[in-house]
C-alpha atoms as a PDB file:
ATOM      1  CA  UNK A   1     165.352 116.852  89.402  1.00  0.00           C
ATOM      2  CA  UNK A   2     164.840 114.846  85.851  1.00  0.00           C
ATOM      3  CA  UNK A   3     164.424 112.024  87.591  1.00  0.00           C
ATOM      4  CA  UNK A   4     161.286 113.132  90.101  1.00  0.00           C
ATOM      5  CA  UNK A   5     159.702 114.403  87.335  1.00  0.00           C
ATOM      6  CA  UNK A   6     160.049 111.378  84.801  1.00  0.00           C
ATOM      7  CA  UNK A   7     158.853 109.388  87.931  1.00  0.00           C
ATOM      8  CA  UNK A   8     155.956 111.414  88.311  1.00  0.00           C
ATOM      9  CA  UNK A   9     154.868 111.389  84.522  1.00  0.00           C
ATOM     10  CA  UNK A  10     155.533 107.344  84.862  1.00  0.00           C
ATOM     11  CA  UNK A  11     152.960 106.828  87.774  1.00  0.00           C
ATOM     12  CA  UNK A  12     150.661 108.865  86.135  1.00  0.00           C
ATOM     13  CA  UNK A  13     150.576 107.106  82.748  1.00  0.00           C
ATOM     14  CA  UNK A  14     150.986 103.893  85.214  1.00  0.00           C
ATOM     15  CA  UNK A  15     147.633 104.999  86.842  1.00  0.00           C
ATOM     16  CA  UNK A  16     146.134 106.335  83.783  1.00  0.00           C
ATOM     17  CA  UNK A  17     146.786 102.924  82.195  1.00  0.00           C
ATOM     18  CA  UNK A  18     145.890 100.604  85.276  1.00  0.00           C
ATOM     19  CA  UNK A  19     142.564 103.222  86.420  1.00  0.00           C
ATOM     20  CA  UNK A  20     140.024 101.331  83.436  1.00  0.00           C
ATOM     21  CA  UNK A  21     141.437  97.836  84.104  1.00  0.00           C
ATOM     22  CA  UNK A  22     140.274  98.129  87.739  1.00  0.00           C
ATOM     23  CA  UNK A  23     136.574  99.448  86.983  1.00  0.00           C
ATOM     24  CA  UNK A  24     133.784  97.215  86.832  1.00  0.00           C
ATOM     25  CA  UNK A  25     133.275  96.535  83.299  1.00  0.00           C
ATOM     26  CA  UNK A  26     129.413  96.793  83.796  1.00  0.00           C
ATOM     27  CA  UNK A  27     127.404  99.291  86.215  1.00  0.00           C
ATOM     28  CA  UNK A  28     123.347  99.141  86.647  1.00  0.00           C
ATOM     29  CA  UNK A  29     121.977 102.246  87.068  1.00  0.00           C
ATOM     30  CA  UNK A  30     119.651 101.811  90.074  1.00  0.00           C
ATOM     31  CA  UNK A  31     115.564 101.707  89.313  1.00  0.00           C
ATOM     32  CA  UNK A  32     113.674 104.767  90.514  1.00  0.00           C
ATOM     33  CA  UNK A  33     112.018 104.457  93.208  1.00  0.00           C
ATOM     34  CA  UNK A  34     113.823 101.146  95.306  1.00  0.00           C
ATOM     35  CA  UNK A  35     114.041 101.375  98.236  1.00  0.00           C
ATOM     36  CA  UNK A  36     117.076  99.754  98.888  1.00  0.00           C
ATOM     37  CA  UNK A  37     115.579  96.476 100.095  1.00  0.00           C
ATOM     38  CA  UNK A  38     118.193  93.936  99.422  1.00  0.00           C
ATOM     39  CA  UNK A  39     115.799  91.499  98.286  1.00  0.00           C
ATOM     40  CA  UNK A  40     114.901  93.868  95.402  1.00  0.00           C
ATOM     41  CA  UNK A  41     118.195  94.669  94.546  1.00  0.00           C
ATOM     42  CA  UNK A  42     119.443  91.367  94.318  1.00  0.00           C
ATOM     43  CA  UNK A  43     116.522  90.685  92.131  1.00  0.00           C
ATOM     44  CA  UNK A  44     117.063  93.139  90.310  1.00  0.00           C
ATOM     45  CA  UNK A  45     121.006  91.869  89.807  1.00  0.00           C
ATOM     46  CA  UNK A  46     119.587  88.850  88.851  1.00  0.00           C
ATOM     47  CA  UNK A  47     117.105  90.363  86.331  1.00  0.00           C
ATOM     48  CA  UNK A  48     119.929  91.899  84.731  1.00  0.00           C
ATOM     49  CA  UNK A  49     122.322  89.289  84.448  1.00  0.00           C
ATOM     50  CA  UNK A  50     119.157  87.142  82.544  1.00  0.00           C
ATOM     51  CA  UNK A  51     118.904  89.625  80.632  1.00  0.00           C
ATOM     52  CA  UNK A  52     122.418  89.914  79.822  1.00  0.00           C
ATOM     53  CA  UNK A  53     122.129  86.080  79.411  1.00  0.00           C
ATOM     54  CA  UNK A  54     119.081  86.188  76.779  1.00  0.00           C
ATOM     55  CA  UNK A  55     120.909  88.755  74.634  1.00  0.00           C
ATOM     56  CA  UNK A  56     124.496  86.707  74.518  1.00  0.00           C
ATOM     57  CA  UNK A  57     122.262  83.939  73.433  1.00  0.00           C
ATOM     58  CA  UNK A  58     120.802  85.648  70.510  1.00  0.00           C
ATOM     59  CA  UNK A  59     124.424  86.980  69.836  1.00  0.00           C
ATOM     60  CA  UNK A  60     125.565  83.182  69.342  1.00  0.00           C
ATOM     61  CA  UNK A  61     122.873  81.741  67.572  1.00  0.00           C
ATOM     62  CA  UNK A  62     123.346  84.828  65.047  1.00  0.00           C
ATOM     63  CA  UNK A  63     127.213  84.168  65.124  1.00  0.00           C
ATOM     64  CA  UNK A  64     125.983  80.495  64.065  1.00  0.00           C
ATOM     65  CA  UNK A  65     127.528  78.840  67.376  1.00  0.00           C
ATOM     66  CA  UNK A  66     124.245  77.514  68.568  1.00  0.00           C
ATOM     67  CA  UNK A  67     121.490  75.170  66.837  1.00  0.00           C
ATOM     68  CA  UNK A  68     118.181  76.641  66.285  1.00  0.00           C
ATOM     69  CA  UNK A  69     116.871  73.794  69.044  1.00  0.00           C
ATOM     70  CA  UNK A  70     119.437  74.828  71.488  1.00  0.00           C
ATOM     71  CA  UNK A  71     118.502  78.141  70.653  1.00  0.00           C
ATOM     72  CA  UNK A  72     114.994  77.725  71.579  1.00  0.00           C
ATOM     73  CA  UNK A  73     115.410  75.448  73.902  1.00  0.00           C
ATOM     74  CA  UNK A  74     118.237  77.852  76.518  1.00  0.00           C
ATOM     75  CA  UNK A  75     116.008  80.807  74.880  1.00  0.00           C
ATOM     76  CA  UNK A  76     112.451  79.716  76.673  1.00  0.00           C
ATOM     77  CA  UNK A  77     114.461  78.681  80.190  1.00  0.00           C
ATOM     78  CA  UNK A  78     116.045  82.119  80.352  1.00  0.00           C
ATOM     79  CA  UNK A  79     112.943  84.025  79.767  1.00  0.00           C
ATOM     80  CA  UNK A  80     111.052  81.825  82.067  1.00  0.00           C
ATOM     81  CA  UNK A  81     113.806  82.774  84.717  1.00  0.00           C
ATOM     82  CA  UNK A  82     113.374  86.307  83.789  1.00  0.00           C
ATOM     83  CA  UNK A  83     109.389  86.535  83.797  1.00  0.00           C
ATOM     84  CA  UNK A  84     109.877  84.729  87.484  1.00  0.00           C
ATOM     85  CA  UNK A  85     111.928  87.144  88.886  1.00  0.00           C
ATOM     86  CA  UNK A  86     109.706  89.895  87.930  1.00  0.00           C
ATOM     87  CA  UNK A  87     106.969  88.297  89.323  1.00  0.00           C
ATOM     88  CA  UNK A  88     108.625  87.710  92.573  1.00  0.00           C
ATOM     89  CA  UNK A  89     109.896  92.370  92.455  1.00  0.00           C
ATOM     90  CA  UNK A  90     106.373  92.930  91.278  1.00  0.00           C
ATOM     91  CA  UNK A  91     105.073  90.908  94.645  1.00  0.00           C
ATOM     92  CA  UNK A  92     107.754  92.936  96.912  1.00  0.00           C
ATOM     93  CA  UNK A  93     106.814  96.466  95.378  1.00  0.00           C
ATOM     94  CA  UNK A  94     103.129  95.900  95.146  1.00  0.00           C
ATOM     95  CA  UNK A  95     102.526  96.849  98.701  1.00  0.00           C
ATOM     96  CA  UNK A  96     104.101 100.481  97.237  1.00  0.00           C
ATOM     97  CA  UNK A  97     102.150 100.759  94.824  1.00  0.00           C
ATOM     98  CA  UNK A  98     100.350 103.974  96.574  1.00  0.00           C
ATOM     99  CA  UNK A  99     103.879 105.547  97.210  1.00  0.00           C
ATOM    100  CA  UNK A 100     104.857 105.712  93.367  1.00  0.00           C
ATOM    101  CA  UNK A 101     104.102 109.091  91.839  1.00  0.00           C
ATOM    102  CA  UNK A 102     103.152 107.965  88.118  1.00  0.00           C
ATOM    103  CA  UNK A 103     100.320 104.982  89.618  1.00  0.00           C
ATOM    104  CA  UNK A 104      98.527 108.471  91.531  1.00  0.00           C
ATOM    105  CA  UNK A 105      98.805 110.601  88.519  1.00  0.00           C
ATOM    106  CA  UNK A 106      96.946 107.278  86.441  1.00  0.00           C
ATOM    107  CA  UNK A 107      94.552 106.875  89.091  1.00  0.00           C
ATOM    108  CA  UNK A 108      93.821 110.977  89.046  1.00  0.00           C
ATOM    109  CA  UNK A 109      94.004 111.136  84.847  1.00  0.00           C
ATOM    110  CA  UNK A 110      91.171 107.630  84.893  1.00  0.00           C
ATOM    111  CA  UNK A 111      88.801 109.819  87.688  1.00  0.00           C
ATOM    112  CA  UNK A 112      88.949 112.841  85.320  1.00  0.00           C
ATOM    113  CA  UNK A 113      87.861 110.768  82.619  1.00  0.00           C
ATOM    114  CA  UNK A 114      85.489 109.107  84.172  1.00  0.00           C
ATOM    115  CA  UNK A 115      83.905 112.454  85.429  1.00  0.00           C
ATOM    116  CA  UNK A 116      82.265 114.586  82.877  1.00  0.00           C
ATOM    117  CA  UNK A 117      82.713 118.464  83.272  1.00  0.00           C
ATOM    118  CA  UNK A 118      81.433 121.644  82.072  1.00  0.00           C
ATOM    119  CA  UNK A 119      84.323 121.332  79.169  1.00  0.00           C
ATOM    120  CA  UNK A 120      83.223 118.186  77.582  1.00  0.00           C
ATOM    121  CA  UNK A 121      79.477 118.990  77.559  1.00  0.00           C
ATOM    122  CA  UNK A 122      80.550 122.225  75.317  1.00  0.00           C
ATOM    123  CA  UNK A 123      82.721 120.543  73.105  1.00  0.00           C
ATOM    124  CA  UNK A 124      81.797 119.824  69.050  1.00  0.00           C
ATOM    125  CA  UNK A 125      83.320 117.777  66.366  1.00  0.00           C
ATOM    126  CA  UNK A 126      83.866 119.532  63.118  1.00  0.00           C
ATOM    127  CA  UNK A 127      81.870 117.504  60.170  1.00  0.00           C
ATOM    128  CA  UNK A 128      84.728 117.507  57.684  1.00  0.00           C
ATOM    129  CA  UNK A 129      87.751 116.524  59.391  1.00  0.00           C
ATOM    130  CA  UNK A 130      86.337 115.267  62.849  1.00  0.00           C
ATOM    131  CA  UNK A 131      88.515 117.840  64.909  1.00  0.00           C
ATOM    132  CA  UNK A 132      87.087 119.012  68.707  1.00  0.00           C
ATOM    133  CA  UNK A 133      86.171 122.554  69.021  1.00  0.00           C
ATOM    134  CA  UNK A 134      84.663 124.323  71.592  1.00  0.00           C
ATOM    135  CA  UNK A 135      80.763 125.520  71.258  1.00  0.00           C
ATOM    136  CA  UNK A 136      82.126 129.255  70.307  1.00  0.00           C
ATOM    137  CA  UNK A 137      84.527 128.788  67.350  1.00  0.00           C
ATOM    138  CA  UNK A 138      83.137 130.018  64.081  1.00  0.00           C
ATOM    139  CA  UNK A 139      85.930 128.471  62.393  1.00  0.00           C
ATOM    140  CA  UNK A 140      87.545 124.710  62.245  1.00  0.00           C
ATOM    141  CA  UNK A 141      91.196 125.051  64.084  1.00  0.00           C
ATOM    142  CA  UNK A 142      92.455 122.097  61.889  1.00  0.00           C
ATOM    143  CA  UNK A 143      91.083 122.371  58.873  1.00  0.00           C
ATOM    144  CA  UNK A 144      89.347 126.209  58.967  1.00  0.00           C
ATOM    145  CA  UNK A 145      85.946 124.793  57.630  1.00  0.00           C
ATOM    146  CA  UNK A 146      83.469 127.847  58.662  1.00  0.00           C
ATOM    147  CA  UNK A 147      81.405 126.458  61.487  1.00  0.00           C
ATOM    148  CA  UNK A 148      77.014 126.914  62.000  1.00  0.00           C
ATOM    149  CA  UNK A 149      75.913 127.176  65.259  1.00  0.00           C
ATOM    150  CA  UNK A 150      72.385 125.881  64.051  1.00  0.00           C
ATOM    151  CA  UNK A 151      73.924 122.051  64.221  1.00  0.00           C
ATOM    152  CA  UNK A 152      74.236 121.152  60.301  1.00  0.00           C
ATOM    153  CA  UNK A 153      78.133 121.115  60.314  1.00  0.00           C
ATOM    154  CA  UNK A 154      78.643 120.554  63.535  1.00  0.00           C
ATOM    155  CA  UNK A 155      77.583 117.426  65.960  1.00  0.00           C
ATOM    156  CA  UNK A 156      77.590 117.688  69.550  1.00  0.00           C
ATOM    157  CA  UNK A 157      78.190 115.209  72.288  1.00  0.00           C
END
């Protein structure tokens, strides 16, 4: 009976020990929003590992294994590899661009700007501090300066 039981803790310190050795020792979280176009993803791959590449580069030249012209020089090819294969996912997802959530809410937040409203047109500026208030406020909400209506402390737009 000692002997299942010692054979049981062994596989399971066995496993526990083996488990981390078998992981990948890096994992890329996904981008929001792929779509799972191989083409993408393998771009993406490759953006990563450039990355990767740019930032063991700096490691060595700061470790003192490199020459500042090497340094440069393996520097400028891997961020020209990286800006290239960011052009080439920014080409693939451009055709999406009316799918992703945060390019509609800029496109709605610009038209809102762009459009004046009742709001703005009874908006004021306090003189002292430069603060927005509404048209009704007696008072400054940042700094509490009292407010005229007549238009000598306050300047509308």
């Amino acid at each position: 009976m000692t002997y299942i039981v010692i054979t049981i803790i062994s596989i399971g310190i066995l496993y526990y020990v083996v488990y981390p050795l078998r992981r990948p020792k890096y994992r890329f979280a996904g981008i929001p929003g792929d779509s799972g176009d191989n083409r993408i993803s393998s771009l993406q791959q490759s953006k990563n590992e450039t990355l990767k590449a740019i930032k063991e580069i700096d490691f060595e030249y700061q470790m003192g294994n490199l020459s500042e012209e090497d340094y440069e020089s393996l520097k400028a090819d891997y961020q020209d590899r990286a800006l290239q294969i960011l052009q080439k996912i920014d080409q693939l997802q451009n055709g999406n661009q009316d799918d992703d959530p945060i390019e509609a809410e800029i496109r709605r937040y610009r038209q809102q700007i762009n459009q004046p409203d009742a709001t703005h047109k009874s908006l004021h500026y306090c003189q002292q501090c430069g603060e927005k208030i509404q048209a009704d406020f007696k008072f400054c909400v940042n700094c509490g300066r009292p407010l005229q209506t007549n238009g000598k402390q306050e300047i509308q737009i």
